[in-house]
N, C-alpha and C. Protein backbone atom coordinates (compact mmCIF):
# COMPACT_ATOMS: atom_id res chain seq x y z
N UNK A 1 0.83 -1.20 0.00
CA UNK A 1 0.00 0.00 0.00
C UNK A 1 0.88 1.25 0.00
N UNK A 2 0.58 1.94 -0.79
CA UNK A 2 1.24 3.69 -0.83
C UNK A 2 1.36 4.25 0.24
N UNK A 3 2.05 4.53 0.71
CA UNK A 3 2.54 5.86 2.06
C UNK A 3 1.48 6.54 2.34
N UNK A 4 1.08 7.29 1.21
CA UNK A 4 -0.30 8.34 1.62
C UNK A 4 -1.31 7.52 1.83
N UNK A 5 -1.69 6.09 0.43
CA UNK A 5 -2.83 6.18 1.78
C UNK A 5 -2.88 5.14 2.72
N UNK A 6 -1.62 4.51 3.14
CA UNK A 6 -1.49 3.85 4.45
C UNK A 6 -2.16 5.63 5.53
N UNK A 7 -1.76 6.46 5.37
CA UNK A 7 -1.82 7.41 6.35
C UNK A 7 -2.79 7.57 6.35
N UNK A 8 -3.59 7.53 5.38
CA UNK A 8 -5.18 8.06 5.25
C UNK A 8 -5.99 6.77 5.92
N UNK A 9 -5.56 5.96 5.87
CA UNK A 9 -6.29 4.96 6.72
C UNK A 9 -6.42 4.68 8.10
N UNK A 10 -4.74 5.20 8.06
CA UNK A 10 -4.85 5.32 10.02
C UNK A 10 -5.20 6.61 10.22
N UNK A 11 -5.62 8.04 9.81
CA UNK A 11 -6.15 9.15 10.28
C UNK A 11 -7.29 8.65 10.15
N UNK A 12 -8.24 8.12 9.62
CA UNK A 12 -9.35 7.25 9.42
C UNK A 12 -10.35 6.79 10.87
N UNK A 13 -9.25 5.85 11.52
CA UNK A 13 -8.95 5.07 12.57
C UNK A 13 -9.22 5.66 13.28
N UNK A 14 -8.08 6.68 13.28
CA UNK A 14 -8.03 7.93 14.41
C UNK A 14 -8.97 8.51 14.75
N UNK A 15 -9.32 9.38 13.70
CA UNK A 15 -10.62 9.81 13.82
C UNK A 15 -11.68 9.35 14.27
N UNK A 16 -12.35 8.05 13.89
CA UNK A 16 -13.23 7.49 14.37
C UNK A 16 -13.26 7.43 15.94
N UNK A 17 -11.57 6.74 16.45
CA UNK A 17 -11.21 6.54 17.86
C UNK A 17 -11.57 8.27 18.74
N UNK A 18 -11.49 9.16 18.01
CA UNK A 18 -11.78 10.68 18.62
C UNK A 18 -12.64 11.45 18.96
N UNK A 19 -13.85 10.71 18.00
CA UNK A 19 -15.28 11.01 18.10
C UNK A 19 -16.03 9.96 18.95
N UNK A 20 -15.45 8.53 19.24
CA UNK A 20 -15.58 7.70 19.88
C UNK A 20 -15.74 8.19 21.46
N UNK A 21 -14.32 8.82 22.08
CA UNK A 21 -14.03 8.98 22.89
C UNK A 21 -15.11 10.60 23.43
N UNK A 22 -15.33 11.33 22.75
CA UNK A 22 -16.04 12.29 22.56
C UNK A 22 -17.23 12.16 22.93
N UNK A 23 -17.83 10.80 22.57
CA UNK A 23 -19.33 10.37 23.05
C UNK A 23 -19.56 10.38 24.42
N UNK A 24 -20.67 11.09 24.74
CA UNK A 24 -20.87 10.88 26.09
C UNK A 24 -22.41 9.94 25.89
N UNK A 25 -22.47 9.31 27.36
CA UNK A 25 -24.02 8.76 27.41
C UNK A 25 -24.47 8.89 28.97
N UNK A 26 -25.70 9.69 29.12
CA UNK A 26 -25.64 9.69 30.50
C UNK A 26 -26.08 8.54 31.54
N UNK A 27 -26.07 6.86 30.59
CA UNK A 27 -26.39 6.41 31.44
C UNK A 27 -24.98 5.76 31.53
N UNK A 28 -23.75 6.22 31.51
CA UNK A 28 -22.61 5.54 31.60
C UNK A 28 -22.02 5.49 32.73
N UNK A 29 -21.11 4.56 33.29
CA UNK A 29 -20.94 4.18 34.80
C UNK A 29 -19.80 5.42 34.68
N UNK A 30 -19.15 6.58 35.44
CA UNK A 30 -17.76 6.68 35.74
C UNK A 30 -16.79 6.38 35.09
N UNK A 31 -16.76 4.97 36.16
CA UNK A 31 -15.54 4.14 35.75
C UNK A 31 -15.35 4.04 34.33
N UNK A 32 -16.43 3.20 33.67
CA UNK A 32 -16.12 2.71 32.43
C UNK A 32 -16.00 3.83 31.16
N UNK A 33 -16.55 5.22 31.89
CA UNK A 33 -16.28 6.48 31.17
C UNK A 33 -14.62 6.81 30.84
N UNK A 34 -14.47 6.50 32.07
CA UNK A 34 -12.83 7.07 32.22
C UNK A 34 -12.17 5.99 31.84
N UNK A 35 -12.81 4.87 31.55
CA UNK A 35 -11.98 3.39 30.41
C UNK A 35 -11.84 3.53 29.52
N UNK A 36 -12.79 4.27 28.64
CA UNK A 36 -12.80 4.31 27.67
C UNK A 36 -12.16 5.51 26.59
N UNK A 37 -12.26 6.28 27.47
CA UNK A 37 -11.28 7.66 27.32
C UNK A 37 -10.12 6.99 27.37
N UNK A 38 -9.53 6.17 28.41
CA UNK A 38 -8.02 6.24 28.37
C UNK A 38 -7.45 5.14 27.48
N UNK A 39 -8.49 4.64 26.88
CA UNK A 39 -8.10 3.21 25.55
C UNK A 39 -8.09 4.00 24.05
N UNK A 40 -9.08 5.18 24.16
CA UNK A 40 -9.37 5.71 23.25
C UNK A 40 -7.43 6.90 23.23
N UNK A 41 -7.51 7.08 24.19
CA UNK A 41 -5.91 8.56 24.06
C UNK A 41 -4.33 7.46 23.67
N UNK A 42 -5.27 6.22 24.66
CA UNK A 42 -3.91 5.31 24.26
C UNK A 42 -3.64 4.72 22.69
N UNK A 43 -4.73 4.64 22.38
CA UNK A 43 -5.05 4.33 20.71
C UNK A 43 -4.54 4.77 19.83
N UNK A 44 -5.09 6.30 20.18
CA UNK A 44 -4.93 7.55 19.51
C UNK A 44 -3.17 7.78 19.34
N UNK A 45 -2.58 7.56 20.47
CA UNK A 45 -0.82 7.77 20.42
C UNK A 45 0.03 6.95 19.92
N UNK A 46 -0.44 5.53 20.27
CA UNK A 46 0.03 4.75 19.12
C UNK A 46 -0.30 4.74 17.82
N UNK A 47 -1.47 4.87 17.46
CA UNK A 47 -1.53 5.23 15.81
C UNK A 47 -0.68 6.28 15.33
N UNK A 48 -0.63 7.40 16.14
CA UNK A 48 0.42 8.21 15.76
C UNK A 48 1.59 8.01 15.25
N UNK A 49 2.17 7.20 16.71
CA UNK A 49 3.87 6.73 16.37
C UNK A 49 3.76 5.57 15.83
N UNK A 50 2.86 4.76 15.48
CA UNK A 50 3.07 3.81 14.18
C UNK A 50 3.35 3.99 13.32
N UNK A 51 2.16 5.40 12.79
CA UNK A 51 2.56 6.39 11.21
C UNK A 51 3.55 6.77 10.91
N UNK A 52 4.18 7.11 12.32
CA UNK A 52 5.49 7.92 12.07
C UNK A 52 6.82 6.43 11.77
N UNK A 53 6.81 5.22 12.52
CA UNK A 53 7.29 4.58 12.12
C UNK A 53 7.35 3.76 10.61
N UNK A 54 5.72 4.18 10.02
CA UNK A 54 5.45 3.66 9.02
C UNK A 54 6.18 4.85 7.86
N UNK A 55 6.33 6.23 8.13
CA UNK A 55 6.83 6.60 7.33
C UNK A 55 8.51 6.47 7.10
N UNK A 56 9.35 6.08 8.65
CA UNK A 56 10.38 5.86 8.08
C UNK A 56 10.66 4.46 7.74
N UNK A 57 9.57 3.63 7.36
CA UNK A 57 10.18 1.78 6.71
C UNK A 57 9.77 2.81 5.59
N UNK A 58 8.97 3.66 4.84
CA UNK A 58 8.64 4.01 3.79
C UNK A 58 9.96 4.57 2.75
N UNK A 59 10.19 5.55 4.05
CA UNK A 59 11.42 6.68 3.12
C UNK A 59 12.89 5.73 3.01
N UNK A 60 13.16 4.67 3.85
CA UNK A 60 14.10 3.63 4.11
C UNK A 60 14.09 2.93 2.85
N UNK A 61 12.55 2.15 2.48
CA UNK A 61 12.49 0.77 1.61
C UNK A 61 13.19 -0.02 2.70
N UNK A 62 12.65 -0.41 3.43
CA UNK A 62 12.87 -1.65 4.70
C UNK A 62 11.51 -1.76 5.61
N UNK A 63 11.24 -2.61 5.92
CA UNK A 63 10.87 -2.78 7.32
C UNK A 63 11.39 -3.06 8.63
N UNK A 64 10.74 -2.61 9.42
CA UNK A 64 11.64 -2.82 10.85
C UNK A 64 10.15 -3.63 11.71
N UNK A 65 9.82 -4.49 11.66
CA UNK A 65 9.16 -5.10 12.34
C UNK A 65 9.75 -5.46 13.61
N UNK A 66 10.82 -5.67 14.15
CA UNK A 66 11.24 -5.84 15.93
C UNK A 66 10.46 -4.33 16.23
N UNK A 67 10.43 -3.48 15.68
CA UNK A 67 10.41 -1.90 16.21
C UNK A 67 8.82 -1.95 16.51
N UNK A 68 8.14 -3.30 15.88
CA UNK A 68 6.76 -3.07 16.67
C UNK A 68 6.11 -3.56 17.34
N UNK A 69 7.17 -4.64 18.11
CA UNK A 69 6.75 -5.00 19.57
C UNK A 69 7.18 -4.05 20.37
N UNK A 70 7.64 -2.43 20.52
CA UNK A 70 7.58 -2.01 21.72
C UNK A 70 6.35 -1.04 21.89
N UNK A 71 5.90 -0.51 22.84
CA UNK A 71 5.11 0.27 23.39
C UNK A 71 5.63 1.73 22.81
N UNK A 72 4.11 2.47 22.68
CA UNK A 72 4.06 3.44 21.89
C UNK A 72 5.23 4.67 22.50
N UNK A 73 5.24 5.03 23.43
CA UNK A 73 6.08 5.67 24.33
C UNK A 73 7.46 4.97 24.13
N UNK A 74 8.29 3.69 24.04
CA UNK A 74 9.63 3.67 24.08
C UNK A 74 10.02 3.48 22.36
N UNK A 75 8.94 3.34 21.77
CA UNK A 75 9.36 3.80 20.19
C UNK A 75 9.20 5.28 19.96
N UNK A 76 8.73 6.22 20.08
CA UNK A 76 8.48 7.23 19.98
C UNK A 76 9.95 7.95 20.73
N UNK A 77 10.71 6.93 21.81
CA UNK A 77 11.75 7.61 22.40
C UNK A 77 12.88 6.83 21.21
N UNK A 78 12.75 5.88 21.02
CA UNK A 78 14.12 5.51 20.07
C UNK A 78 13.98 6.18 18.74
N UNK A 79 12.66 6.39 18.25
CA UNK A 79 12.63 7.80 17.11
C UNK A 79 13.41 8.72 17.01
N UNK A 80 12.91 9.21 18.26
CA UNK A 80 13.63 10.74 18.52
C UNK A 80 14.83 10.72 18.55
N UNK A 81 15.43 9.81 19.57
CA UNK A 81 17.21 9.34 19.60
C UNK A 81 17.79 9.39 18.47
N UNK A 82 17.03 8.63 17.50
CA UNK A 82 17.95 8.38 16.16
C UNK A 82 17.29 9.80 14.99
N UNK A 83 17.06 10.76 15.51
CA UNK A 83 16.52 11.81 14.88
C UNK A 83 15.23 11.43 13.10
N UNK A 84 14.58 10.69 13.27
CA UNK A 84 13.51 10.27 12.87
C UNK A 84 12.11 10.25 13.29
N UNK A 85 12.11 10.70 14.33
CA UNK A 85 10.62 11.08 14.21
C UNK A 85 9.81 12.44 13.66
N UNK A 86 8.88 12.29 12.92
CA UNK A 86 8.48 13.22 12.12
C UNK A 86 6.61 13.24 12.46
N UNK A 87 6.32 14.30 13.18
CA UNK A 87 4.94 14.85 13.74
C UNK A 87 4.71 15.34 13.00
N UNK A 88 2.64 14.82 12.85
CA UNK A 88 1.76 15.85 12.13
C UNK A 88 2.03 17.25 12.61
N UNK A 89 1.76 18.05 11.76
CA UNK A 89 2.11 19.76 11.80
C UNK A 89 0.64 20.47 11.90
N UNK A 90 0.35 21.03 12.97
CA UNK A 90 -1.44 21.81 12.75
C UNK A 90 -1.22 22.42 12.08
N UNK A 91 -2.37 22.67 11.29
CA UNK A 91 -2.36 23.69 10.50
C UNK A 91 -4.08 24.62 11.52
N UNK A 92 -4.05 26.10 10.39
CA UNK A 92 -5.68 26.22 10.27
C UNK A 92 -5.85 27.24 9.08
N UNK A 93 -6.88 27.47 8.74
CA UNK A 93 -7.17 27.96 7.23
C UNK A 93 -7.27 29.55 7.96
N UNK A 94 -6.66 30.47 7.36
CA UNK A 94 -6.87 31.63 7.27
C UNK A 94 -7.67 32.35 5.91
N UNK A 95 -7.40 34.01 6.44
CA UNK A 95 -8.35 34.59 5.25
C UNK A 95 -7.38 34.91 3.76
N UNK A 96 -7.95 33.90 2.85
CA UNK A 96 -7.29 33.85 1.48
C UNK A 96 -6.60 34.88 0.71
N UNK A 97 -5.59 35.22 0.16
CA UNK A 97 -5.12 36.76 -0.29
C UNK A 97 -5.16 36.51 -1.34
N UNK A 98 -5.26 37.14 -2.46
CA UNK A 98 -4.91 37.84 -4.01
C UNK A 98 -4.05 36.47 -4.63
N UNK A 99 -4.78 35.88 -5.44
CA UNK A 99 -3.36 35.08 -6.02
C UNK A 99 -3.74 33.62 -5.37
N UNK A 100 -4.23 33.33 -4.63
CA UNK A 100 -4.13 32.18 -3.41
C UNK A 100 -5.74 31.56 -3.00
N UNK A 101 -5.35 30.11 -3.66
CA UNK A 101 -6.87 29.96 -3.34
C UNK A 101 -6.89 29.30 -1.95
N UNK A 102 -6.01 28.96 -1.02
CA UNK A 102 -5.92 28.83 0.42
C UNK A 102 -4.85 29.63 0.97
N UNK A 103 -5.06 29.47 2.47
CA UNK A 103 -3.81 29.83 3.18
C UNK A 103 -3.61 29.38 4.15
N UNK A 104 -2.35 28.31 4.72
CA UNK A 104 -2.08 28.05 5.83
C UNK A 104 -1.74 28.52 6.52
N UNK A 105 -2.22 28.63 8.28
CA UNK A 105 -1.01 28.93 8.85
C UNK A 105 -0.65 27.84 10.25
N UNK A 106 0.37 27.49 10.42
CA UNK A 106 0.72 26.81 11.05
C UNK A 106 1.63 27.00 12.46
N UNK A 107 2.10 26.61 13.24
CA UNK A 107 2.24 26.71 15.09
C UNK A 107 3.04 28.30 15.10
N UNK A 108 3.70 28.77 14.14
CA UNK A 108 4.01 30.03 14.32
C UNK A 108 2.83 31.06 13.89
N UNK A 109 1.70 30.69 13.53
CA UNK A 109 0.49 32.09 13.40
C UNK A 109 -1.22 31.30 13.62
N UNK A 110 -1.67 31.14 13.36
CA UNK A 110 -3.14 30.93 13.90
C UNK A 110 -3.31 29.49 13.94
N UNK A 111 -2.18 28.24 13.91
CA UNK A 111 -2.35 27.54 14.52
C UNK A 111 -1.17 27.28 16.45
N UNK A 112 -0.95 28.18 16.26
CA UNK A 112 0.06 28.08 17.75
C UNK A 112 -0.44 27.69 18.93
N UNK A 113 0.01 26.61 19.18
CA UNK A 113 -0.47 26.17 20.63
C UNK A 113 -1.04 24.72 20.42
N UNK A 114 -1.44 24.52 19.04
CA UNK A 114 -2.05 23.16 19.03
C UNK A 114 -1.21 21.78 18.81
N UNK A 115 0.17 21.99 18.32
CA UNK A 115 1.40 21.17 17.82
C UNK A 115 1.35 20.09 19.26
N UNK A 116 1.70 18.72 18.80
CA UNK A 116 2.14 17.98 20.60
C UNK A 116 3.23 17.72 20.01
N UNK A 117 4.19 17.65 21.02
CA UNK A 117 5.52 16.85 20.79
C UNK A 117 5.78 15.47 21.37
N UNK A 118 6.79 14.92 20.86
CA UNK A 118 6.61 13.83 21.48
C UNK A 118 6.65 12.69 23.44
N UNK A 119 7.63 14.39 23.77
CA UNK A 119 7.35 14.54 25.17
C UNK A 119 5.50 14.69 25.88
N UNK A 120 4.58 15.60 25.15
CA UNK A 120 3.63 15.51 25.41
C UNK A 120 3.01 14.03 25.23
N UNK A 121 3.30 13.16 23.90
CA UNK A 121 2.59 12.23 23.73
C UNK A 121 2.77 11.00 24.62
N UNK A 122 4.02 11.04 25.82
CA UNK A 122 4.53 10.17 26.33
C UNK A 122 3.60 10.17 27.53
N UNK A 123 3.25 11.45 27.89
CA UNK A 123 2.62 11.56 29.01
C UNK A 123 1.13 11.32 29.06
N UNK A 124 0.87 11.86 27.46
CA UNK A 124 -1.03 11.10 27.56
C UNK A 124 -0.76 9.38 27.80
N UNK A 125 0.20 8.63 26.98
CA UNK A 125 0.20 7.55 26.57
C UNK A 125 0.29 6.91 28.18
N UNK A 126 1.47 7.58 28.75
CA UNK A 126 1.59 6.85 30.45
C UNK A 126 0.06 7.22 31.34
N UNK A 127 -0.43 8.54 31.11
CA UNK A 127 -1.88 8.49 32.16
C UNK A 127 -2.70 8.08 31.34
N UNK A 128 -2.70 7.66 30.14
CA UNK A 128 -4.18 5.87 30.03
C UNK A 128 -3.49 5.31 30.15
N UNK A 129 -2.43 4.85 30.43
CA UNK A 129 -1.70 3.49 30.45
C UNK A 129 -2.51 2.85 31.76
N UNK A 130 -2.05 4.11 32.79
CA UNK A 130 -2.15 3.67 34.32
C UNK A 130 -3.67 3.42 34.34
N UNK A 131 -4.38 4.20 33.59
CA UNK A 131 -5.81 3.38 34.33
C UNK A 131 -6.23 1.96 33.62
N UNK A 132 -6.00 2.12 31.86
CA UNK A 132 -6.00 1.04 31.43
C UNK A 132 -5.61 -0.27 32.01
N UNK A 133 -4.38 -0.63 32.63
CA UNK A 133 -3.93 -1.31 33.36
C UNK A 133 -3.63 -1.04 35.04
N UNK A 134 -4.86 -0.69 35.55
CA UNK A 134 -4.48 -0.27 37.18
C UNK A 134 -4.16 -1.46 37.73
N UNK A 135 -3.42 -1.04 38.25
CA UNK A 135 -2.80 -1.87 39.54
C UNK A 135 -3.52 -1.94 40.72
N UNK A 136 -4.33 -0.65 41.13
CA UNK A 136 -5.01 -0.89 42.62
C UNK A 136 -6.00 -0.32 42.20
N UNK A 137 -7.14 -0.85 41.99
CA UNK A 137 -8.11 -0.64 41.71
C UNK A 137 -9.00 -0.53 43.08
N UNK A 138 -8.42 -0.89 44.21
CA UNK A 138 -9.32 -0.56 45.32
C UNK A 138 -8.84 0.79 46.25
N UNK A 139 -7.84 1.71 45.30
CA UNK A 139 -7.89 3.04 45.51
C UNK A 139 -8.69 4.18 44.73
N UNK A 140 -9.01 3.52 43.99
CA UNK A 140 -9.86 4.68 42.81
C UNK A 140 -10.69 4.97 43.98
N UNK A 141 -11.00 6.44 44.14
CA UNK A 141 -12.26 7.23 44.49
C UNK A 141 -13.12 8.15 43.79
N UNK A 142 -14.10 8.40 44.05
CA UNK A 142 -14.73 9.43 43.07
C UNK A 142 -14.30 10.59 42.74
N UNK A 143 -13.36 10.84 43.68
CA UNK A 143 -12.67 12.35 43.68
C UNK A 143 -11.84 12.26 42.53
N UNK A 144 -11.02 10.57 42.73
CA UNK A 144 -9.51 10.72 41.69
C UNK A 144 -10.23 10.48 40.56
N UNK A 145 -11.00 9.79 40.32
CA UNK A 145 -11.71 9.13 38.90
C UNK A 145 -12.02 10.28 38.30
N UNK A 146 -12.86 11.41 38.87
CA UNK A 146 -13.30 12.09 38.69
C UNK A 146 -11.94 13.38 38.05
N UNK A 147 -11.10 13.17 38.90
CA UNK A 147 -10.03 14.29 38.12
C UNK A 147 -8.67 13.46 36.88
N UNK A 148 -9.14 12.19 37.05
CA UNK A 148 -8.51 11.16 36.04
C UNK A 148 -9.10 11.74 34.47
N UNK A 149 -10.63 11.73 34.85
CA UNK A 149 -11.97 11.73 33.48
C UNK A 149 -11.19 13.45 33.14
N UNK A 150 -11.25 14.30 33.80
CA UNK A 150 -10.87 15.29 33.66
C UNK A 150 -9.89 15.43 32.94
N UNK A 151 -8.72 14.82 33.12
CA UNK A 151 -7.32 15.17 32.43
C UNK A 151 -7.48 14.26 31.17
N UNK A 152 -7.95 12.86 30.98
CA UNK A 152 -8.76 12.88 29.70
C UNK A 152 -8.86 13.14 28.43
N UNK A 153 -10.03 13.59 29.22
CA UNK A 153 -10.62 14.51 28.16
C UNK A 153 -10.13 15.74 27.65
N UNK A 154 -9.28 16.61 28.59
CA UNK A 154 -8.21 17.81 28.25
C UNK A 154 -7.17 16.77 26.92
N UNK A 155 -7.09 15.33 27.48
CA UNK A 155 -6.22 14.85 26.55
C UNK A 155 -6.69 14.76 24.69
N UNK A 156 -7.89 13.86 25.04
CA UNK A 156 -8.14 13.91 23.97
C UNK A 156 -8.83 15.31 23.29
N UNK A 157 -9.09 16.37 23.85
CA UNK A 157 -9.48 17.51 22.88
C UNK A 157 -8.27 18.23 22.29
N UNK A 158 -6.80 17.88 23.44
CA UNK A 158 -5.75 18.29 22.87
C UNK A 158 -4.84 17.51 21.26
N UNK A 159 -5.54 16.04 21.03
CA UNK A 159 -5.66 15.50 20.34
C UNK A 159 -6.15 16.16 18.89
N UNK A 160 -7.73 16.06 19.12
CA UNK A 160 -8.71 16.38 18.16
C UNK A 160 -8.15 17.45 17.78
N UNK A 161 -7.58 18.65 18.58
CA UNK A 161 -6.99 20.22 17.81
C UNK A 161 -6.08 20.34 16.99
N UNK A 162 -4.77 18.74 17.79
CA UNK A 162 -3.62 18.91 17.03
C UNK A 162 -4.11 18.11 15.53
N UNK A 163 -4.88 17.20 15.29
CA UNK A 163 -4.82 16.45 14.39
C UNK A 163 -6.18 17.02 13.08
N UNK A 164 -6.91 17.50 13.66
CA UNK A 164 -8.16 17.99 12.73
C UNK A 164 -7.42 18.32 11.58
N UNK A 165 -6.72 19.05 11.79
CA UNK A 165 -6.55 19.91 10.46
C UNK A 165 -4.72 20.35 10.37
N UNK A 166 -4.27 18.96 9.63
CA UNK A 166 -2.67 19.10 9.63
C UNK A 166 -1.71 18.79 8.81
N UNK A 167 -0.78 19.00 8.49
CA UNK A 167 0.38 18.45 7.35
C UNK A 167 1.04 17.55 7.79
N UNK A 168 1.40 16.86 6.84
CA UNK A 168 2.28 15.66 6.97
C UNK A 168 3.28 15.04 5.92
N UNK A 169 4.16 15.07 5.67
CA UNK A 169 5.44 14.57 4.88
C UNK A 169 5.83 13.46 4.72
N UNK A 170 5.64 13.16 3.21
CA UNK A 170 6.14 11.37 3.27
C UNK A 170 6.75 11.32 1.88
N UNK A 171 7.41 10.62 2.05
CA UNK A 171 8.69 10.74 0.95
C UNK A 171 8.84 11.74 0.30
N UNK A 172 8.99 12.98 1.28
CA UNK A 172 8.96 14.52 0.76
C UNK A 172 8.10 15.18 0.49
N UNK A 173 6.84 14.16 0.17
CA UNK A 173 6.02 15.41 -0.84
C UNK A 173 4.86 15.47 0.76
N UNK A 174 4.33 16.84 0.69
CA UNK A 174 3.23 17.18 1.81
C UNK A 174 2.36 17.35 1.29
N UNK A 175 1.27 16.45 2.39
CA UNK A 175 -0.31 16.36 2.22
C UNK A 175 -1.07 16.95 3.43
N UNK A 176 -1.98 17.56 3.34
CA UNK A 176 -3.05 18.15 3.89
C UNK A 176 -4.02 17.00 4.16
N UNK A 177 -4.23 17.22 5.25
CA UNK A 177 -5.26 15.98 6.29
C UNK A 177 -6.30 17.27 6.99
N UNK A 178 -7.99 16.71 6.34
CA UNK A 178 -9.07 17.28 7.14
C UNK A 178 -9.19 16.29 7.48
N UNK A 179 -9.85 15.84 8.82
CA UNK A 179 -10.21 15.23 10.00
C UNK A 179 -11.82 15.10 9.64
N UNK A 180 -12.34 16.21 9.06
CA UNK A 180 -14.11 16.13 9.72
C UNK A 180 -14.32 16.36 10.62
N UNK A 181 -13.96 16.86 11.79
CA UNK A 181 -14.22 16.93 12.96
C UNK A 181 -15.60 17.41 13.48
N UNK A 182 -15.65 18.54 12.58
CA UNK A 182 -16.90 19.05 12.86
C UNK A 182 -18.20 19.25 11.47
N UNK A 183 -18.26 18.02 11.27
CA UNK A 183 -19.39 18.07 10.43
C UNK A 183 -19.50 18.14 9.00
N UNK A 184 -17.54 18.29 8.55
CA UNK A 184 -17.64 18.72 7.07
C UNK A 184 -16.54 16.88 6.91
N UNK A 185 -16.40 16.62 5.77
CA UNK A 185 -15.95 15.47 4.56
C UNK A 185 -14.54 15.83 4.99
N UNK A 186 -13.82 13.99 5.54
CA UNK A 186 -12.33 14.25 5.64
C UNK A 186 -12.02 14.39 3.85
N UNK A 187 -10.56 15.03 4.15
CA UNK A 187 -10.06 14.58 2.89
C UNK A 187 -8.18 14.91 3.15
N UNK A 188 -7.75 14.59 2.06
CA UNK A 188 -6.30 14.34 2.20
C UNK A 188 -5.70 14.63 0.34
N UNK A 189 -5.09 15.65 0.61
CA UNK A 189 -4.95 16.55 -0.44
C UNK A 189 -3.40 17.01 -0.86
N UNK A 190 -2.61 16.51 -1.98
CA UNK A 190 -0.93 16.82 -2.19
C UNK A 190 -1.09 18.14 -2.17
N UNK A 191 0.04 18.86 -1.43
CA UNK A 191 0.14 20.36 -1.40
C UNK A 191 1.33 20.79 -2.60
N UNK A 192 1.11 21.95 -3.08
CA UNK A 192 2.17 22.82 -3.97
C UNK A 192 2.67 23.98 -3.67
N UNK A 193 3.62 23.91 -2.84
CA UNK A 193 3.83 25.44 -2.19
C UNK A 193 4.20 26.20 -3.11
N UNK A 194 3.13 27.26 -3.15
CA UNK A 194 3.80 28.60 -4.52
C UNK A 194 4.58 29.35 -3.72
N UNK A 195 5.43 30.15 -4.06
CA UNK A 195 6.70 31.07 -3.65
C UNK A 195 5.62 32.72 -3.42
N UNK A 196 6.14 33.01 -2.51
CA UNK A 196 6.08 34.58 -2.13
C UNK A 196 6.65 35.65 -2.74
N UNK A 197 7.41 35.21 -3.60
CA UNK A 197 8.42 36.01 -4.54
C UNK A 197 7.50 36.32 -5.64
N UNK A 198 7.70 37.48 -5.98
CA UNK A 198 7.12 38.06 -7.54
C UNK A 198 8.07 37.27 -8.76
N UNK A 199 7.12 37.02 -9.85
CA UNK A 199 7.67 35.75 -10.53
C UNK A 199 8.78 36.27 -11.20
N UNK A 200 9.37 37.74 -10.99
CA UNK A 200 11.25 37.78 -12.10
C UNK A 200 11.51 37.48 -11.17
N UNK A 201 11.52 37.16 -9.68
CA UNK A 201 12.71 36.52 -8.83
C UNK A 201 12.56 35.09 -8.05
N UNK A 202 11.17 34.68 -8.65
CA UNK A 202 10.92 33.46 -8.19
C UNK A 202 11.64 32.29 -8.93
């Protein structure tokens, strides 16, 4: 399968897993609220650093299959080590100028603040880890559950912001990823960056 749309399949995934997690029902227990949130953020981070592993067997021509028995968090750290890991980029659509039938802007102008790094992703991935797999389950109280569900859900909306609407690079060439998030048709689109230069010096 092609690079792009291996990616388009796991933003796919993703997505689904985001709106998943998003659902509320009020006849849902707590507990199994805050289960499902933290299967859904844990999901969500490994699909990430899969992609990202999937793009470097891509740009390589190899596979590294040992690299996917580890946990999303100590691949995402041997990425980084070996300077290969490569994060979706937010974008968000600004107001179109002269010449330009879109306009991005990305973590330096009206998308700033939404980018995760991979230090952030270690830390959603470790707080669902811990409830996913609790150990003492006869300490949960309503208080902690209750500020567990909380951080969450801060997780996954910090998710949904970074990923709705973002770039991504695979064997050089960049594609544009809509999410759908809110009501409109994903799609996944090759970008052509035109130059800022007036065309005698472009």
């Amino acid at each position: 399968m092609a690079p792009d749309i291996a990616y388009l399949e796991l933003m796919r995934v993703i997505r689904a897993r985001l709106l998943l997690g998003a659902a509320v029902s009020p006849d849902e227990h707590p507990l199994f609220r805050a289960e499902r949130l933290a299967l859904q953020v844990r999901k969500v981070v490994e699909g990430v650093t899969f992609a990202a592993l999937s793009g470097v067997e891509a740009r390589n021509g190899q596979g590294l299959a040992a690299l996917r028995t580890k946990d999303a968090d100590q691949l995402l750290t041997w990425l980084e080590k070996k300077r290969l890991l490569h994060l979706p980029a937010a974008q968000r659509l600004v107001k179109p100028v002269e010449g330009y039938k879109m306009v991005l802007e990305g973590g330096a102008g009206a998308a700033a603040g939404y980018d995760i790094d991979s230090t952030e992703l270690k830390q959603m991935f470790s707080r669902a880890s811990g409830l996913v797999h609790e150990r003492h389950p006869e300490r949960t109280t309503a208080a902690s559950l209750a500020a567990e569900t909380d951080t969450l859900e801060e997780d996954l909306r910090r998710l949904r912001e970074w990923l709705w609407l973002h770039i991504m690079f695979l064997r050089g060439e960049g594609y544009l990823i809509q999410m759908g998030q809110y009501g409109t048709p994903s799609f996944m689109v090759p970008l052509s960056k035109q130059s800022d230069l007036p065309p005698e010096l472009a």
